[in-house]
Protein backbone atom coordinates (compact mmCIF):
# COMPACT_ATOMS: atom_id res chain seq x y z
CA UNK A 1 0.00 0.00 0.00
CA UNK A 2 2.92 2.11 0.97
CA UNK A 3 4.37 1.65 -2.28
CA UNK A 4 1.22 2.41 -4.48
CA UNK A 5 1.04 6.04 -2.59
CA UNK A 6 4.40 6.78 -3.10
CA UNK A 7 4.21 5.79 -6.84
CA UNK A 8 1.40 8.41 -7.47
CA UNK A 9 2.80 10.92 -5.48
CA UNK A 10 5.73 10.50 -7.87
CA UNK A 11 3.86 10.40 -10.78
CA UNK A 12 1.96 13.50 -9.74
CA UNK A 13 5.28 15.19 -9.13
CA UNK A 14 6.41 14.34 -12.32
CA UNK A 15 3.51 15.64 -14.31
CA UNK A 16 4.02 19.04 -12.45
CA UNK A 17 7.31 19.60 -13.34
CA UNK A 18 7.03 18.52 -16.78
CA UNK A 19 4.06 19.94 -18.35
CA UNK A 20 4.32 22.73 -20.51
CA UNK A 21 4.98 26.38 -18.62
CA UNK A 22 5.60 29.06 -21.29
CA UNK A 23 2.91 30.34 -23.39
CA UNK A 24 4.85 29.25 -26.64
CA UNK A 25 4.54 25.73 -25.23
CA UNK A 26 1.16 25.82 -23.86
CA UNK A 27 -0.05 27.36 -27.36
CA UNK A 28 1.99 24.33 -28.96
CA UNK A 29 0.33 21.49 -26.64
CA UNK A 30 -3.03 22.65 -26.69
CA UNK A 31 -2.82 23.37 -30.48
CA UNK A 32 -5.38 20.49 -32.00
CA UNK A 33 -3.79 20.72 -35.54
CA UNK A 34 0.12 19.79 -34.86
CA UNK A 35 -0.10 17.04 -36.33
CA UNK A 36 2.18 16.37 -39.47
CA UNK A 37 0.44 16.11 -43.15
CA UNK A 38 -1.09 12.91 -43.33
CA UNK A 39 -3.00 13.63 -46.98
CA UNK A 40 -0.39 10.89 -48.85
């Protein structure tokens, strides 16, 4: 049990420091048409 906590509290703590920050980044990640051309 002790385990499973301490695996989502590092999880949690990873998702904090990693998600975007800047504005640039957050207008890149929330951007819904990124992706590259697929028309082939």
């Amino acid at each position: 049990m002790k385990t499973l906590i301490l695996l989502a509290l590092v999880i949690v703590i990873g998702w904090v420091l990693f998600r975007p920050i800047t504005q640039k980044e957050l207008n890149r990640y929330n951007d819904k048409d990124n992706w590259p051309d697929m028309s082939l």
